[in-house]
Protein backbone atom coordinates (compact mmCIF):
# COMPACT_ATOMS: atom_id res chain seq x y z
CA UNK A 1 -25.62 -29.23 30.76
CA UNK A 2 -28.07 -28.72 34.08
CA UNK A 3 -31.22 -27.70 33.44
CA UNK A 4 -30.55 -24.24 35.05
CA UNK A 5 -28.07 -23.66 32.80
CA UNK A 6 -30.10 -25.02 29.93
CA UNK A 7 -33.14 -22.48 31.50
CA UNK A 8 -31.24 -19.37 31.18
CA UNK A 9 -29.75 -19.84 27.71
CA UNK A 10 -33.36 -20.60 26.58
CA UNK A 11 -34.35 -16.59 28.68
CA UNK A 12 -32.03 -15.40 26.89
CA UNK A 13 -32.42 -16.31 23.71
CA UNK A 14 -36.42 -16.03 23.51
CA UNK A 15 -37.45 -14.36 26.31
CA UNK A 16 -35.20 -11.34 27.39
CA UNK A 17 -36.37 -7.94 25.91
CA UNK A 18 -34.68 -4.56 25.96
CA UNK A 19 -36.55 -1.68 25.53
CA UNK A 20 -39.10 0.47 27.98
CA UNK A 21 -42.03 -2.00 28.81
CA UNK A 22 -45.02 -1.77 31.07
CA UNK A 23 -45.14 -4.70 34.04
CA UNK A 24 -47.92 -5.86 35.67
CA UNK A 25 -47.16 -3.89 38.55
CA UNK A 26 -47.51 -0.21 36.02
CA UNK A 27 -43.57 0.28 36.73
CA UNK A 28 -41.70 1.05 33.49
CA UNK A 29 -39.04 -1.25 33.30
CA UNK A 30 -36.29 -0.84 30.36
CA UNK A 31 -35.54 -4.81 30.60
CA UNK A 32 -38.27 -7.71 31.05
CA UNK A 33 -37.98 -11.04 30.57
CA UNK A 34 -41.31 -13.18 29.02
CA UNK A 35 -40.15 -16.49 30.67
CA UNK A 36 -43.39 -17.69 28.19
CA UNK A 37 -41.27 -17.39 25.10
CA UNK A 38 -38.96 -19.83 26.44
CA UNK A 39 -40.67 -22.16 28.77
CA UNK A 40 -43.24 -22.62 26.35
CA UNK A 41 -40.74 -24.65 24.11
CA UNK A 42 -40.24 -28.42 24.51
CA UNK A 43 -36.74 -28.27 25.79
CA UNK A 44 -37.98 -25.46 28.14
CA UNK A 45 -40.50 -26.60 29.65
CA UNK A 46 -38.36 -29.93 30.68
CA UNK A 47 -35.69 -27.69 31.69
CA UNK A 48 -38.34 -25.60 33.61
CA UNK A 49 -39.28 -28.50 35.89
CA UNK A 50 -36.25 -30.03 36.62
CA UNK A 51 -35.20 -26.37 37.46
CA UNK A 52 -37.89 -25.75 39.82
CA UNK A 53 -38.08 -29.18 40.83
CA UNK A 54 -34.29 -29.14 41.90
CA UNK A 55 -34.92 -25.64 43.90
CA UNK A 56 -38.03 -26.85 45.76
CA UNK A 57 -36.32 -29.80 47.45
CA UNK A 58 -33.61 -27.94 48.54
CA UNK A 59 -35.95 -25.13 49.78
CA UNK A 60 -38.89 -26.97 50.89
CA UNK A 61 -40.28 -30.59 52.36
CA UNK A 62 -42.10 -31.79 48.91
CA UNK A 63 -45.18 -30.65 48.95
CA UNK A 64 -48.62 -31.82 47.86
CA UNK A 65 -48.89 -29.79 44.67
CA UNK A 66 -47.58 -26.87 43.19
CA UNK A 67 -49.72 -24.16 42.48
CA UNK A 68 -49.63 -22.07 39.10
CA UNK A 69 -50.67 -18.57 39.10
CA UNK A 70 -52.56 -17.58 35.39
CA UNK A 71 -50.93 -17.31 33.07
CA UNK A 72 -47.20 -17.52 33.10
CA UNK A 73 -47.43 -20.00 36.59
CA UNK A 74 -49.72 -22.35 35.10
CA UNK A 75 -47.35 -24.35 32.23
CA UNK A 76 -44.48 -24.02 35.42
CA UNK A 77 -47.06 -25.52 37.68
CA UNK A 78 -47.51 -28.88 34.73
CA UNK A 79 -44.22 -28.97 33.86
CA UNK A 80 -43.27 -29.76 37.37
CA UNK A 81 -45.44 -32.03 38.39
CA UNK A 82 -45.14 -34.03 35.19
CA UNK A 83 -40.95 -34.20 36.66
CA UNK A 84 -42.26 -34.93 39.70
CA UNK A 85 -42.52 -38.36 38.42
CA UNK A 86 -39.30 -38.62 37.11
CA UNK A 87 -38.17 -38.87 40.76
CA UNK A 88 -40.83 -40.49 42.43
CA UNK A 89 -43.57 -38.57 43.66
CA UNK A 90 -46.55 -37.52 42.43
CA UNK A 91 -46.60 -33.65 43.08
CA UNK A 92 -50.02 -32.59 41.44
CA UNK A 93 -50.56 -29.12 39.84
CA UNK A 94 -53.18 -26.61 40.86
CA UNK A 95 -54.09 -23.29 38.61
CA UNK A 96 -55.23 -20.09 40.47
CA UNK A 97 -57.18 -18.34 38.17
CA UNK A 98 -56.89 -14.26 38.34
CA UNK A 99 -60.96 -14.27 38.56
CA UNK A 100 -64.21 -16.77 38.85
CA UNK A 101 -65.02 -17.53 35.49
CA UNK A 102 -68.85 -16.77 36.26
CA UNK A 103 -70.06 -19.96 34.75
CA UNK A 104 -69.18 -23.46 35.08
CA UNK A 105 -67.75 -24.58 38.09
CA UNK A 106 -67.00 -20.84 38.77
CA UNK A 107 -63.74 -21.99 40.68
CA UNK A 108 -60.79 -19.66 41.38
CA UNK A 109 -58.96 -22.32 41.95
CA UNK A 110 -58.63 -25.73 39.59
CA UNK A 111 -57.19 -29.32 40.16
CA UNK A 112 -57.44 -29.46 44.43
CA UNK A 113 -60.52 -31.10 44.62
CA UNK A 114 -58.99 -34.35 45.24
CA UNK A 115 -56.46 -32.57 47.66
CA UNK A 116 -57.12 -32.95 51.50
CA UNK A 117 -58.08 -30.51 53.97
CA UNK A 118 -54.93 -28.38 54.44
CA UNK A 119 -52.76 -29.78 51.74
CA UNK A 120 -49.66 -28.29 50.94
CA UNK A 121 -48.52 -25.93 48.15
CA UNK A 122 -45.57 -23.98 46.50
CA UNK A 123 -46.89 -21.25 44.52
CA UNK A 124 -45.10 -21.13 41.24
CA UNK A 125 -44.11 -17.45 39.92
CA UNK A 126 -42.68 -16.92 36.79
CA UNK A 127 -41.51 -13.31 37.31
CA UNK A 128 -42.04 -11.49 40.55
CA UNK A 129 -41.73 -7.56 41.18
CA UNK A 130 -43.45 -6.09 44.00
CA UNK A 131 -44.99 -9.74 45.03
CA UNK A 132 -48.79 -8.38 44.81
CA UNK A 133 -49.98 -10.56 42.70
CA UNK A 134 -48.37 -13.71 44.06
CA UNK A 135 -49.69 -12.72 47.75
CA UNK A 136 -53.43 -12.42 46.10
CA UNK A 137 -52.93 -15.45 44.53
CA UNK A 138 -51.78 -16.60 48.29
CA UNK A 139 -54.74 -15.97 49.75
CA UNK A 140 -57.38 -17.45 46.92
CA UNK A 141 -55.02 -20.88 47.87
CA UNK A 142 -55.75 -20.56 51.51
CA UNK A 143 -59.44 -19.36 51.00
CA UNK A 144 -59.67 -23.20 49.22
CA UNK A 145 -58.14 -24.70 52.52
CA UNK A 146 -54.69 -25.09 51.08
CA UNK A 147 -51.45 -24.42 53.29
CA UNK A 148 -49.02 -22.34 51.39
CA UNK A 149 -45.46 -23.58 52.53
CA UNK A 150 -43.92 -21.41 49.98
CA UNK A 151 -43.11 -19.55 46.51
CA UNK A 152 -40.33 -20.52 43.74
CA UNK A 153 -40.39 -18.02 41.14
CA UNK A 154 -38.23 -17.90 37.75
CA UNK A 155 -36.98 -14.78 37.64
CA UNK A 156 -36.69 -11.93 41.00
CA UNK A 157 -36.71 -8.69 39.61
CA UNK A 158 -35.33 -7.38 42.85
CA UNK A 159 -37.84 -5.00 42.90
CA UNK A 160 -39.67 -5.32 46.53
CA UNK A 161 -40.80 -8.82 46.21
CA UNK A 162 -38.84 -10.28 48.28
CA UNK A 163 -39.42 -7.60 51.12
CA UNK A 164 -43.29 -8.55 50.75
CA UNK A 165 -42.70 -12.35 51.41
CA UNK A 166 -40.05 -11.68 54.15
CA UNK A 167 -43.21 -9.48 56.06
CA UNK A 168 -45.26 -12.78 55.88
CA UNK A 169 -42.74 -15.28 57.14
CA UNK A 170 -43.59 -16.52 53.67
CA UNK A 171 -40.08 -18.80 52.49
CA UNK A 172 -39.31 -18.45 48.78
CA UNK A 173 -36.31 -18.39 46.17
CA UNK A 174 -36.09 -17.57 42.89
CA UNK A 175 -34.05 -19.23 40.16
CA UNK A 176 -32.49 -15.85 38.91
CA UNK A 177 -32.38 -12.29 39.48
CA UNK A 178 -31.65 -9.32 37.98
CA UNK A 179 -27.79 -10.19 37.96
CA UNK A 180 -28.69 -12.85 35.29
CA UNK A 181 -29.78 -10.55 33.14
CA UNK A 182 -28.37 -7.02 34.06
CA UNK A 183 -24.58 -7.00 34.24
CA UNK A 184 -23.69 -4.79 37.77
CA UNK A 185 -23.51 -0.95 37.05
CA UNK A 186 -24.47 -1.70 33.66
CA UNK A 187 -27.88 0.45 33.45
CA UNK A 188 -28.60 -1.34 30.18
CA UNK A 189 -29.40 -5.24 29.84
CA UNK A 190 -27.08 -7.31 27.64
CA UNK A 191 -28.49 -9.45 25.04
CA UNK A 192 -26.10 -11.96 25.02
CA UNK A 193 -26.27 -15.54 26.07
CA UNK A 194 -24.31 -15.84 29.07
C-alpha cells in the first residue's frame, strides 16, 4: 500500500470529525479533519513523509528545508526530513513559531541558523482554509532571509486557500481535498474509510 493511501485511511480513522466545529479561520465548518490524531502515530508519521516527500519532488526542485508552521506543521516538517534520508538528501526542518517566545533566543523561527543566506523552503501545512495563516507564516520565513519556493499542505479545504497562493505566484499542492472526505452533493461527511 503507498503511503498516500496508507495517509488517508489513518484521516479517516483518527482524524476526520463530523459535527459543527470552529476553524482557525472562525468559519463553522460541519466536517474537520485533525490530521494530529493521525500523523501523530508511528505508522503516520512515516506515511506522512513519504507522502509529502513524494509530492514535493514532483512539485518542486528539493529544497533546503521544509518549514513547519506550529503546531500541526511542525511533526510534518520532522517527519520529512527524517525521509529525506531515506532517499538521499538531507532536507533539514525549520519550525515557525506563531509568536517570539519573549525569552530565550526569542526566535520566530527555529533550526535555520545553519541555513545560508536565501536558502530554500516548502512551508508545510497540515490543513489550509483561507491560507492566512500559512501566508503570515510566509513572511516570518522571508523576514529570516529564507526563499519560500512553495507550500504542500495535507488536506485543502477548498475554502479560498488556494485563491490566496495563486495572488502571490506562490506554487503549492495539497495531498487531499475536500473530495477525500466529502462525497460530491453529499452536504454531510462520510465516516467511512474509503
Amino acid at each position: 500500500m503507498d503511503s498516500r493511501h496508507t495517509l488517508l485511511q489513518l484521516l479517516h480513522t483518527h482524524a476526520l470529525k463530523v459535527g459543527n466545529v470552529t476553524l482557525s479561520s472562525g468559519k463553522v465548518s460541519d466536517w474537520f479533519v485533525d490530521c494530529k490524531q493521525a500523523v501523530l502515530r508511528a505508522e503516520g508519521h512515516r506515511a506522512v513523509g513519504q507522502a509529502i516527500w513524494h509530492a514535493m519532488e514532483q512539485t518542486f526542485a528539493r529544497p533546503d528545508a521544509v518549514a513547519g508552521v506550529a503546531l500541526g506543521g511542525c511533526s510534518l516538517a520532522s517527519a520529512t526530513a527524517m525521509i529525506s534520508l531515506e532517499h538521499g538528501a538531507a532536507v533539514d526542518a525549520v519550525y515557525v513559531r506563531k509568536e517570539s517566545k519573549g525569552h530565550g533566543s526569542d526566535r520566530r523561527v527555529e533550526g535555520h541558523s545553519h541555513l545560508p543566506a536565501g536558502a530554500s523552503v516548502v512551508v508545510l501545512e497540515d490543513v489550509v482554509t483561507t491560507g492566512a495563516s500559512t501566508l503570515r507564516a510566509i513572511e516570518v520565513l522571508r523576514g529570516a532571509g529564507l526563499h519560500v519556493c512553495g507550500v504542500v499542505a495535507i488536506v485543502d479545504r477548498g475554502e479560498g486557500a488556494q485563491q490566496a497562493f495563486d495572488a502571490r505566484d506562490l506554487p503549492w499542492t495539497s495531498l487531499f481535498s475536500r473530495a477525500d472526505f466529502v462525497q460530491p452533493n453529499d452536504p454531510n461527511p462520510t465516516t467511512e474509510t474509503p
